[in-house]
Protein backbone atom coordinates (compact mmCIF):
# COMPACT_ATOMS: atom_id res chain seq x y z
CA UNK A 1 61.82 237.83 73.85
CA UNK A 2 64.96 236.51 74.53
CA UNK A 3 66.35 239.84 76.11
CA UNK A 4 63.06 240.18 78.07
CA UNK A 5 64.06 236.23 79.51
CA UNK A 6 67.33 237.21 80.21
CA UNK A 7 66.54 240.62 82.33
CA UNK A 8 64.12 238.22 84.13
CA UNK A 9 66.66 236.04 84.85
CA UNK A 10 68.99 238.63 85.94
CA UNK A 11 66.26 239.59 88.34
CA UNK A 12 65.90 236.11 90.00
CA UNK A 13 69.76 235.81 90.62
CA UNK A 14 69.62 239.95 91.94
CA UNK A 15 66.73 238.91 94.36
CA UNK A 16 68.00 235.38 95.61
CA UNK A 17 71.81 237.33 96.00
CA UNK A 18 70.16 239.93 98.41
CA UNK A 19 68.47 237.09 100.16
CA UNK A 20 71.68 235.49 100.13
CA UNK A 21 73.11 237.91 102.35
CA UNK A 22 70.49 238.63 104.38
CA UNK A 23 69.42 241.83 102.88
CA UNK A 24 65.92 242.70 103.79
CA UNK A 25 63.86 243.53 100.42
CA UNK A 26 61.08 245.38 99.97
CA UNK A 27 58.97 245.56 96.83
CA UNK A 28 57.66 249.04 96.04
CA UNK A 29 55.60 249.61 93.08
CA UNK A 30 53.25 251.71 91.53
CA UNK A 31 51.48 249.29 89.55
CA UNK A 32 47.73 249.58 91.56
CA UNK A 33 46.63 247.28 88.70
CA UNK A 34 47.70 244.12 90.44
CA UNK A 35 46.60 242.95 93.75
CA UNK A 36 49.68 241.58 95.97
CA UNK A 37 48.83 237.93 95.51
CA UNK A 38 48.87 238.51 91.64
CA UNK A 39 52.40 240.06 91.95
CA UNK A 40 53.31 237.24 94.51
CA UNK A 41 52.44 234.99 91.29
CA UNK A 42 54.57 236.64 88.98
CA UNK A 43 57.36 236.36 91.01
CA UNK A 44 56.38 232.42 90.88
CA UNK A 45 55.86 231.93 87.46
CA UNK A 46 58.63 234.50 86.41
CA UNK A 47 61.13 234.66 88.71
CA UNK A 48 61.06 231.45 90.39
CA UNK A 49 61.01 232.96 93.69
CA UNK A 50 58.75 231.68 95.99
CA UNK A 51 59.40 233.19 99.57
CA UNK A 52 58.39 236.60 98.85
CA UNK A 53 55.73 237.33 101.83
CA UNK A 54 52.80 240.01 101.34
CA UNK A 55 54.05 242.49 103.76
CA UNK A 56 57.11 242.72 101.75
CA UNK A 57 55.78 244.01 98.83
CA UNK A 58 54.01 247.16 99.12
CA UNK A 59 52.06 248.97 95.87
CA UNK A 60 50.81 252.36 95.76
CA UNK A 61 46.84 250.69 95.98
CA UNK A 62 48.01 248.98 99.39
CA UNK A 63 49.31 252.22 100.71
CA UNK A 64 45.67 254.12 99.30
CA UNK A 65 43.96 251.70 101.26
CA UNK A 66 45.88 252.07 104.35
CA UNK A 67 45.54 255.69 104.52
CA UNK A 68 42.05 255.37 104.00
CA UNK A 69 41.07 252.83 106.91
CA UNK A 70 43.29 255.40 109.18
CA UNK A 71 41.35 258.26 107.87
CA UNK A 72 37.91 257.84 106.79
CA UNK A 73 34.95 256.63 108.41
CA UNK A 74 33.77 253.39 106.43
CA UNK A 75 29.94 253.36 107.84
CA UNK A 76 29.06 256.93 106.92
CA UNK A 77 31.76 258.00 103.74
CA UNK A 78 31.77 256.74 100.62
CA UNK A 79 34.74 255.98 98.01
CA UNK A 80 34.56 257.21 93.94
CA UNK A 81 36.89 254.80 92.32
CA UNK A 82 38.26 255.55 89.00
CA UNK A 83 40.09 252.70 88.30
CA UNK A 84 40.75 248.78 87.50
CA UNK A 85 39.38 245.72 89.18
CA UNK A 86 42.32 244.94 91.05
CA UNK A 87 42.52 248.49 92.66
CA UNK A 88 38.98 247.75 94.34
CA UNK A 89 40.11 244.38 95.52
CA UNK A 90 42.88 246.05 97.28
CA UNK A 91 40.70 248.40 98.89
CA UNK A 92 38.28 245.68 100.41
CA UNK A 93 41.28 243.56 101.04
CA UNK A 94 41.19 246.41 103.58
CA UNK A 95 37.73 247.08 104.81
CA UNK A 96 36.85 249.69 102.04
CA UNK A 97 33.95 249.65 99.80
CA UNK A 98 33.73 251.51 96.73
CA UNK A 99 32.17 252.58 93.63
CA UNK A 100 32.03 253.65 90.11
CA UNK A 101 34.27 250.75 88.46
CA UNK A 102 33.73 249.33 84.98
CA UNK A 103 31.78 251.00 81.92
CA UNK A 104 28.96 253.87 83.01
CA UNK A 105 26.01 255.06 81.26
CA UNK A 106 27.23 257.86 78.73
CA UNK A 107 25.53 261.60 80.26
CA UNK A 108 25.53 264.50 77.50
CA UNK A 109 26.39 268.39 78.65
CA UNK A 110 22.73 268.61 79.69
CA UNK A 111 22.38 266.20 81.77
CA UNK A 112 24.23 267.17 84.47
CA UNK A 113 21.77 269.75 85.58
CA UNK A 114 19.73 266.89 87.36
CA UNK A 115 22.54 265.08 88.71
CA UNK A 116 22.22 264.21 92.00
CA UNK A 117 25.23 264.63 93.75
CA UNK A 118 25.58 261.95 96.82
CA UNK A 119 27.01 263.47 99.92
CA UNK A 120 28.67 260.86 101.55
CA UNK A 121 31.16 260.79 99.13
CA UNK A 122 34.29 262.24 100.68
CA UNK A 123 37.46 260.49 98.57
CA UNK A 124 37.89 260.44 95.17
CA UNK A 125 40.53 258.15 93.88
CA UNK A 126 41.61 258.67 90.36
CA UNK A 127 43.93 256.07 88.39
CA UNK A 128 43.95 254.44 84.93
CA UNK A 129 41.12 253.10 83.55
CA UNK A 130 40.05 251.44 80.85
CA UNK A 131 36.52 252.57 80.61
CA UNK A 132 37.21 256.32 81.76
CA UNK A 133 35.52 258.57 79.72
CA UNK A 134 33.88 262.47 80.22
CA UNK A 135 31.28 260.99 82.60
CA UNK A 136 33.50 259.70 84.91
CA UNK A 137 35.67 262.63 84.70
CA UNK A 138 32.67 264.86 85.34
CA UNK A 139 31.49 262.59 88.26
CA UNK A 140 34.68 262.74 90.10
CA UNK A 141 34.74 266.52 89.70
CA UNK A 142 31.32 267.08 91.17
CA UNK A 143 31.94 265.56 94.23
CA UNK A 144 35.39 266.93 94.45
CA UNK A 145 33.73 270.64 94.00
CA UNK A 146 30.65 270.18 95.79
CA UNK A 147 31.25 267.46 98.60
CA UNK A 148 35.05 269.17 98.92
CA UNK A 149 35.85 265.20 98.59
CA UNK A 150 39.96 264.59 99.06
CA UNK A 151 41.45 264.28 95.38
CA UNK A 152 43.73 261.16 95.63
CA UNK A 153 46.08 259.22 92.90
CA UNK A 154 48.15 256.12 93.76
CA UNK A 155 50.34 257.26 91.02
CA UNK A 156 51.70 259.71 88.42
CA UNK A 157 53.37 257.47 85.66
CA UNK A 158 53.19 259.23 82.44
CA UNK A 159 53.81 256.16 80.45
CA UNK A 160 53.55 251.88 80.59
CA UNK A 161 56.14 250.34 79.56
CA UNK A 162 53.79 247.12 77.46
CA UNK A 163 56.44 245.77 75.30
CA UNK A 164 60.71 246.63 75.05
CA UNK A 165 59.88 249.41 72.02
CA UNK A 166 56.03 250.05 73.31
CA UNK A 167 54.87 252.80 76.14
CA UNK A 168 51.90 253.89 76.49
CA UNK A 169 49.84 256.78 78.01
CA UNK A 170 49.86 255.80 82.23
CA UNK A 171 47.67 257.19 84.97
CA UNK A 172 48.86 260.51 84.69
CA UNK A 173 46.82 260.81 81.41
CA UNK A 174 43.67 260.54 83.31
CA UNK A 175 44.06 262.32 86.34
CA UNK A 176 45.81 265.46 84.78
CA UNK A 177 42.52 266.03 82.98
CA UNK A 178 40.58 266.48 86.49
CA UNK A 179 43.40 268.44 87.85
CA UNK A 180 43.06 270.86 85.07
CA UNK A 181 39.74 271.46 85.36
CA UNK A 182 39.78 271.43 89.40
CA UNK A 183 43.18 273.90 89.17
CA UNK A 184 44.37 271.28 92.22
CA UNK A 185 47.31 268.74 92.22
CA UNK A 186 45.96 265.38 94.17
CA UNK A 187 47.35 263.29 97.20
CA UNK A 188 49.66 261.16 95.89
CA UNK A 189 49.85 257.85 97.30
CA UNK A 190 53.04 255.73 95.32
CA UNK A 191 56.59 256.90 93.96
CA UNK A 192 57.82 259.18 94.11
CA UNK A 193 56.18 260.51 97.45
CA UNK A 194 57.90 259.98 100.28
CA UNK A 195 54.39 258.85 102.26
CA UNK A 196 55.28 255.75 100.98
CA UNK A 197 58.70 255.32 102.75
CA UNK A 198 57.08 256.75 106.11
CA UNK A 199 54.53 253.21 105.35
CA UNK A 200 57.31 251.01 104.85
CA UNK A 201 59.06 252.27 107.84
CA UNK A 202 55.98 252.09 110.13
CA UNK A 203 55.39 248.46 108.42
CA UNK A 204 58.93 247.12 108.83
CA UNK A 205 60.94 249.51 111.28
CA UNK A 206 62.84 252.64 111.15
CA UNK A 207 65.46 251.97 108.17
CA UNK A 208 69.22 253.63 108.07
CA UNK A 209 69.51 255.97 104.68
CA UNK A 210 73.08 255.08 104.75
CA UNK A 211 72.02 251.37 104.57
CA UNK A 212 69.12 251.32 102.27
CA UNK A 213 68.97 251.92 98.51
CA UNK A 214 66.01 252.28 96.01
CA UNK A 215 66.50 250.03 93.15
CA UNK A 216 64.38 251.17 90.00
CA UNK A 217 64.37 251.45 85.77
CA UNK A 218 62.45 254.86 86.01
CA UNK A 219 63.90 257.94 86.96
CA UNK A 220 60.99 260.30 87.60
CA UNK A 221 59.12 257.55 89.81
CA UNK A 222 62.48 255.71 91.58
CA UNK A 223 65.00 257.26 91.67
CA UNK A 224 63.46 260.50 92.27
CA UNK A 225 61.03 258.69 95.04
CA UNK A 226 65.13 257.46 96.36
CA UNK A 227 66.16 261.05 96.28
CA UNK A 228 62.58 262.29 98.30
CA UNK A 229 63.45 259.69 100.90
CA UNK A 230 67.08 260.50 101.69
CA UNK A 231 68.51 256.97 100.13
CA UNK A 232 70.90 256.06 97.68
CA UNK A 233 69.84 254.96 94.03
CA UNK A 234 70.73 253.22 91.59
CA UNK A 235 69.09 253.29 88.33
CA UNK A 236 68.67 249.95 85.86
CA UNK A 237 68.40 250.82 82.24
CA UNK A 238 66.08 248.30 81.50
CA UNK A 239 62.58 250.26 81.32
CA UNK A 240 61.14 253.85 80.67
CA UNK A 241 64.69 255.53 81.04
CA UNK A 242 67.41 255.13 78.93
CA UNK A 243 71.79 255.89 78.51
CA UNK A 244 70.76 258.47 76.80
CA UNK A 245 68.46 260.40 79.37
CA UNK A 246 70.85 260.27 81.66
CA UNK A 247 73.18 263.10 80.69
CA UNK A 248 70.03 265.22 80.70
CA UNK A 249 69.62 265.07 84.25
CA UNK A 250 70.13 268.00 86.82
CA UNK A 251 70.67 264.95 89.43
CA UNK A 252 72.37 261.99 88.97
CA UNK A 253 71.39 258.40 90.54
CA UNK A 254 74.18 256.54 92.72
CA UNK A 255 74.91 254.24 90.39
CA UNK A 256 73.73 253.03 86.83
CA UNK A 257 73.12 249.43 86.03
CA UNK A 258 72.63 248.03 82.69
CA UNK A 259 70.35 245.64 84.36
CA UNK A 260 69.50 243.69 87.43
CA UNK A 261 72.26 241.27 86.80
CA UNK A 262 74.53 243.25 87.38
CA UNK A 263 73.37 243.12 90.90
CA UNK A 264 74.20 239.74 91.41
CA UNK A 265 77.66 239.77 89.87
CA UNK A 266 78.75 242.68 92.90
CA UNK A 267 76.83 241.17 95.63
CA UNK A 268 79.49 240.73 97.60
CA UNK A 269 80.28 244.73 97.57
CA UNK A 270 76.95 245.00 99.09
CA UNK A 271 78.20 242.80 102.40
């Protein structure tokens, strides 16, 4: 643990450094799982940072729920959530009621025949989920088939990181299952599309590549979601990739850091 309290720490001086000099800082994650205000906390309790504001931290469930109150029509269409708590918060954080969260009533092959299939639901949003099982799979894909409902996922991490030697299966292990079946890739809504720069820049203002870099421990979600966007990365090895995935790769990130500290220490480089 004392490792994991010293990359936090390194974090806290790499944020308050950026602050420092004025840098404006913008949160991106992928983690749908936590509501902004719960993230806001960690940064709290964790970091000891206490000015972060909600509009500067954007996570792949607030940019679903944007593109949903642009899009659909609340009073009439409906929203299949497969998901956790804090994903449907988001969403009526936002004006957007949905349904199918939490444990369902197991249906067998045979059941399905009767299955009423509600027509008013016209999004399906698929994400991890602790109580997904063959029903809910089977759910989604009915009204994706028969409704032609949008497929949507805020994410497509294949792993969470739980502990410094620990990952385990991400969203991507759920949703790949429907888009087997449906033969269809969904919308994604988080890293690494680049609909979630075209957010931040409508949220915050039109942002110079040459002046803006994407900060990130995971190469297939950051640094590729810097390399969609037209930015400059650099890469911390502090999470799912390591020193020794980085030979392996066709493209290489800006710079690598051995962790967030390291931030801090060249801050003034970054003038």
């Amino acid at each position: 643990s004392s490792g994991i309290n010293a990359e936090y720490g390194g974090a806290s001086r790499a944020i308050k450094a950026m602050q420092t000099h004025k840098k404006q800082v913008i949160f991106v994650s992928n983690n749908c799982g936590k509501t902004v205000n719960q993230l806001q906390h960690k940064f709290k309790t964790l970091l000891n940072i206490h000015n972060i504001s909600s509009n500067s931290i954007i996570t792949s469930g607030v940019s679903t729920a944007i593109y949903l109150k642009n899009k659909m029509n609340v009073n009439t269409e409906k929203v299949y959530l497969i998901a956790q708590e804090a994903f449907k918060e988001t969403l009526a954080d936002h004006g957007i009621q949905s349904f199918g969260l939490g444990p369902v009533e197991i249906r067998h092959v045979h059941d399905w025949g009767n299955f009423e299939v509600d027509k008013s639901v016209k999004y399906v949003i698929v994400s991890y989920d602790p109580y997904f099982s063959p029903t809910k799979l089977t759910e989604a894909y009915l009204y994706i088939k028969e409704n032609e409902a949008e497929f949507i996922t805020p994410d497509c991490d294949n792993f969470f990181s739980v502990s410094p030697t620990r990952k385990v299966p991400g969203s991507l292990s759920v949703s790949a299952g429907l888009s087997a079946v449906l033969e269809m890739r969904p919308k994604i809504m988080g890293k690494p599309d680049p609909f979630l720069f075209e957010l931040i820049q409508k949220e915050h203002g039109k942002m110079q590549p040459n002046r803006t870099i994407m900060i990130g421990d995971n190469y297939t979600t950051d640094i590729e979601f810097g390399f969609n966007c037209g930015i400059s990365t650099a890469l911390v090895l502090t999470g799912n990739t390591q020193q020794e995935d980085v030979a392996g790769f066709e493209r290489r990130p800006d710079f690598v850091l051995e962790g967030l500290g390291d931030i801090s220490e060249q801050s003034d480089d970054c003038s």
